[in-house]
N, C-alpha and C. Protein backbone atom coordinates (compact mmCIF):
# COMPACT_ATOMS: atom_id res chain seq x y z
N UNK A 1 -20.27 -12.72 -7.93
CA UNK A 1 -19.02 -13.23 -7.38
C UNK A 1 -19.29 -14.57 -6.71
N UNK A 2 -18.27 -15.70 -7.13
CA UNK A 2 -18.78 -16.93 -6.50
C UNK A 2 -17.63 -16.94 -4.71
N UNK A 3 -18.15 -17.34 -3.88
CA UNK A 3 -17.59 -16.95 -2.72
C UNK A 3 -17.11 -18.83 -2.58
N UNK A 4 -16.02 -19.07 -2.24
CA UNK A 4 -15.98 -20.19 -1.88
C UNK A 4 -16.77 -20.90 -0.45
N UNK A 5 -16.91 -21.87 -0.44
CA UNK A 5 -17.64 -22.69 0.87
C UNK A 5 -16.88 -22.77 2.15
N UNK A 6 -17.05 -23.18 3.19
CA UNK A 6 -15.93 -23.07 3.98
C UNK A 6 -15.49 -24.99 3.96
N UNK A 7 -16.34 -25.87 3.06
CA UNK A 7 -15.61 -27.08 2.76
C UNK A 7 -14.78 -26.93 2.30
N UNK A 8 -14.34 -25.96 1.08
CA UNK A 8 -13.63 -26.11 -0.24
C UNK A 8 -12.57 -25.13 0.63
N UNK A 9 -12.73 -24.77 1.36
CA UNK A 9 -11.66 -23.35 1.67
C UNK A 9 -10.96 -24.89 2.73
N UNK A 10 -11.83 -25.95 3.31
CA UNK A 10 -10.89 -26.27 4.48
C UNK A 10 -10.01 -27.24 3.74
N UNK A 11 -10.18 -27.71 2.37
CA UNK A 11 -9.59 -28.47 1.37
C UNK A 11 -8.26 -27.57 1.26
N UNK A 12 -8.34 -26.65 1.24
CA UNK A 12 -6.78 -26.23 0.00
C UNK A 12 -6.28 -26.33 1.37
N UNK A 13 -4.60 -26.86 0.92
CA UNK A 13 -3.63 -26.50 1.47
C UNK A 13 -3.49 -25.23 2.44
N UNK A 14 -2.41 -25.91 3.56
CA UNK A 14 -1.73 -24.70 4.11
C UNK A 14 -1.34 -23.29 3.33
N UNK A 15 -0.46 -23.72 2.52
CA UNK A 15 0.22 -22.49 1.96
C UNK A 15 -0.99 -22.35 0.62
N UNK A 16 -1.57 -22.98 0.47
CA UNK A 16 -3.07 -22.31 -0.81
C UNK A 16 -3.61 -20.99 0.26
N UNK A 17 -4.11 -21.60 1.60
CA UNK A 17 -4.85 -20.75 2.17
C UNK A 17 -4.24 -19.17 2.43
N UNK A 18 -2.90 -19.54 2.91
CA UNK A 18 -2.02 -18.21 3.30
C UNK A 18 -1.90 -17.69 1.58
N UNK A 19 -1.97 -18.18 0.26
CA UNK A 19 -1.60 -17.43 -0.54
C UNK A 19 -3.09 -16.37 -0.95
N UNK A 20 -3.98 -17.47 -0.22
CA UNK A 20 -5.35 -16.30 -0.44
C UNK A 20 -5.49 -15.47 0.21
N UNK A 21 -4.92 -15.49 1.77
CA UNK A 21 -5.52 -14.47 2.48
C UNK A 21 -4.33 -13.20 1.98
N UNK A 22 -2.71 -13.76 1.35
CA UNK A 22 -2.54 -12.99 1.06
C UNK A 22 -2.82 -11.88 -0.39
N UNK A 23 -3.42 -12.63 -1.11
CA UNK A 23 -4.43 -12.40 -2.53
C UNK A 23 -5.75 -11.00 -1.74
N UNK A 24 -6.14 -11.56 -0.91
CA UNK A 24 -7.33 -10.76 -0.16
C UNK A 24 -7.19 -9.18 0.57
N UNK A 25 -5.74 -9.68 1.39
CA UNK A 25 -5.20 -8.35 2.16
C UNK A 25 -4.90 -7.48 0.95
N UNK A 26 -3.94 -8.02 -0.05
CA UNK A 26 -3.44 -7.10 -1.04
C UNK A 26 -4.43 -6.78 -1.91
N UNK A 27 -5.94 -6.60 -1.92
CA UNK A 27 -6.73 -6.50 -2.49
C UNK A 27 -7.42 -4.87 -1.93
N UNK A 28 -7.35 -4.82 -1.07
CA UNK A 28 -7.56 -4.23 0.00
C UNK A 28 -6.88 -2.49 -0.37
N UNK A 29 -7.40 -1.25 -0.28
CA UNK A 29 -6.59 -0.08 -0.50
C UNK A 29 -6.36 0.70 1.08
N UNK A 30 -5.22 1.34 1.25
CA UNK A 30 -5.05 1.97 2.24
C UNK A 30 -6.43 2.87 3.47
N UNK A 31 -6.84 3.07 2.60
CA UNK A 31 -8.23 3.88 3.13
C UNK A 31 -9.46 2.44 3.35
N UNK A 32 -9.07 1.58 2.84
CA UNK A 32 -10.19 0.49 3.17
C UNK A 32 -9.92 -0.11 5.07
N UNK A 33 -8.74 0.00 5.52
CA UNK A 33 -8.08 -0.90 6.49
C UNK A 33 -8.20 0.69 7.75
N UNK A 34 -9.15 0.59 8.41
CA UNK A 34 -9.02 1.84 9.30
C UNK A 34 -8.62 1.62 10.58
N UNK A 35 -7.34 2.68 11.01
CA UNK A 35 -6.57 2.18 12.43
C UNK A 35 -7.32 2.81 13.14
N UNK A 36 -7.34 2.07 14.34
CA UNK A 36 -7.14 2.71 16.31
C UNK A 36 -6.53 4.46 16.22
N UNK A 37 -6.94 4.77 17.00
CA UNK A 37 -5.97 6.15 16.92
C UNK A 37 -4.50 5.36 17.84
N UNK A 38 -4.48 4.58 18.54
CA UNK A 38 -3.26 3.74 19.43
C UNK A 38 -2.66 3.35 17.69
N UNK A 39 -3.02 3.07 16.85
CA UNK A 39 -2.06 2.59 16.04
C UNK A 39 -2.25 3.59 14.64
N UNK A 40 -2.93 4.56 15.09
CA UNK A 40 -2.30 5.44 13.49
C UNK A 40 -0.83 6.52 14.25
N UNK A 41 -1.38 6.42 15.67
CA UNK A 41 0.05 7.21 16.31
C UNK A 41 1.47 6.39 16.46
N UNK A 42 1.46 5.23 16.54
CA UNK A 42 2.12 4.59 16.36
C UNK A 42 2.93 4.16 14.71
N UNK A 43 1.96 4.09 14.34
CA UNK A 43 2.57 4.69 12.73
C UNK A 43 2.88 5.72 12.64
N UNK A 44 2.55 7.27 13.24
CA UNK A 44 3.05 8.29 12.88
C UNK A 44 4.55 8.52 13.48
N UNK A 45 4.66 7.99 14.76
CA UNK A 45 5.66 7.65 15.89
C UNK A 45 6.89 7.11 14.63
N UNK A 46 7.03 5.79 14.11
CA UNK A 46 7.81 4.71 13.60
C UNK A 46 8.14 5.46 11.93
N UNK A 47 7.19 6.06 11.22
CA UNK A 47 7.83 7.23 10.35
C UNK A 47 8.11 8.31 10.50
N UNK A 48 8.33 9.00 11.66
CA UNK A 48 9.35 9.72 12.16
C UNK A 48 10.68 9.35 12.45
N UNK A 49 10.46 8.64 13.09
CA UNK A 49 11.68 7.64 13.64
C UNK A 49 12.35 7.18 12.49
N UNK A 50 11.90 7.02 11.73
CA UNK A 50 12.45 6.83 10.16
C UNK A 50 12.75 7.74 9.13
N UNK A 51 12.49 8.57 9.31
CA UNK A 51 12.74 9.76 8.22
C UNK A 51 13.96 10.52 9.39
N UNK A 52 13.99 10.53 10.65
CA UNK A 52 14.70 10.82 11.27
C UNK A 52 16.76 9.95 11.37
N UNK A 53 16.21 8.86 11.11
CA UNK A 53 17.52 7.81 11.33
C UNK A 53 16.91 6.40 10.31
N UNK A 54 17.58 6.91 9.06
CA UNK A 54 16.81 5.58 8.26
C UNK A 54 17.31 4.15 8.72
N UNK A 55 18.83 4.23 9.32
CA UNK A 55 19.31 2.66 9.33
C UNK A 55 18.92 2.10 10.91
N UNK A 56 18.26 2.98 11.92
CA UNK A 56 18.02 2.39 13.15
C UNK A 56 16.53 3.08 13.43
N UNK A 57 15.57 3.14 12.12
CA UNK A 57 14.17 3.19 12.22
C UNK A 57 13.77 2.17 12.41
N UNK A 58 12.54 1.80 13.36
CA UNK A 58 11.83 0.74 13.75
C UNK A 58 10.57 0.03 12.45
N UNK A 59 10.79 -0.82 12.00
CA UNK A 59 9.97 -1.51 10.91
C UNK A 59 9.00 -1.51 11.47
């Protein structure tokens, strides 16, 4: 895998860079990204809250 440099990375554009990191995140599988227990409860919290009241669930 060729990894870019951090010259060539400070070259691209604004929106080049945000389209990689978003290329990178979405690369990424659910089980790769591991929460806090403060934020897997908080996710469990906000899909409740949502399966409970879909049009005034918290995003």
């Amino acid at each position: 895998m060729e990894l870019l440099t951090p010259d060539e990375i400070v070259r691209l554009s604004p929106p080049e860079r945000i389209a990689l990191i978003a290329q990178l995140w979405d690369s990424l599988d659910a089980d790769q990204l591991p929460l806090t227990t403060a934020q897997s409860a908080e996710l469990e919290s906000r899909l409740a809250s949502f399966d409970q009241d879909r049009q005034n669930g918290v995003t």
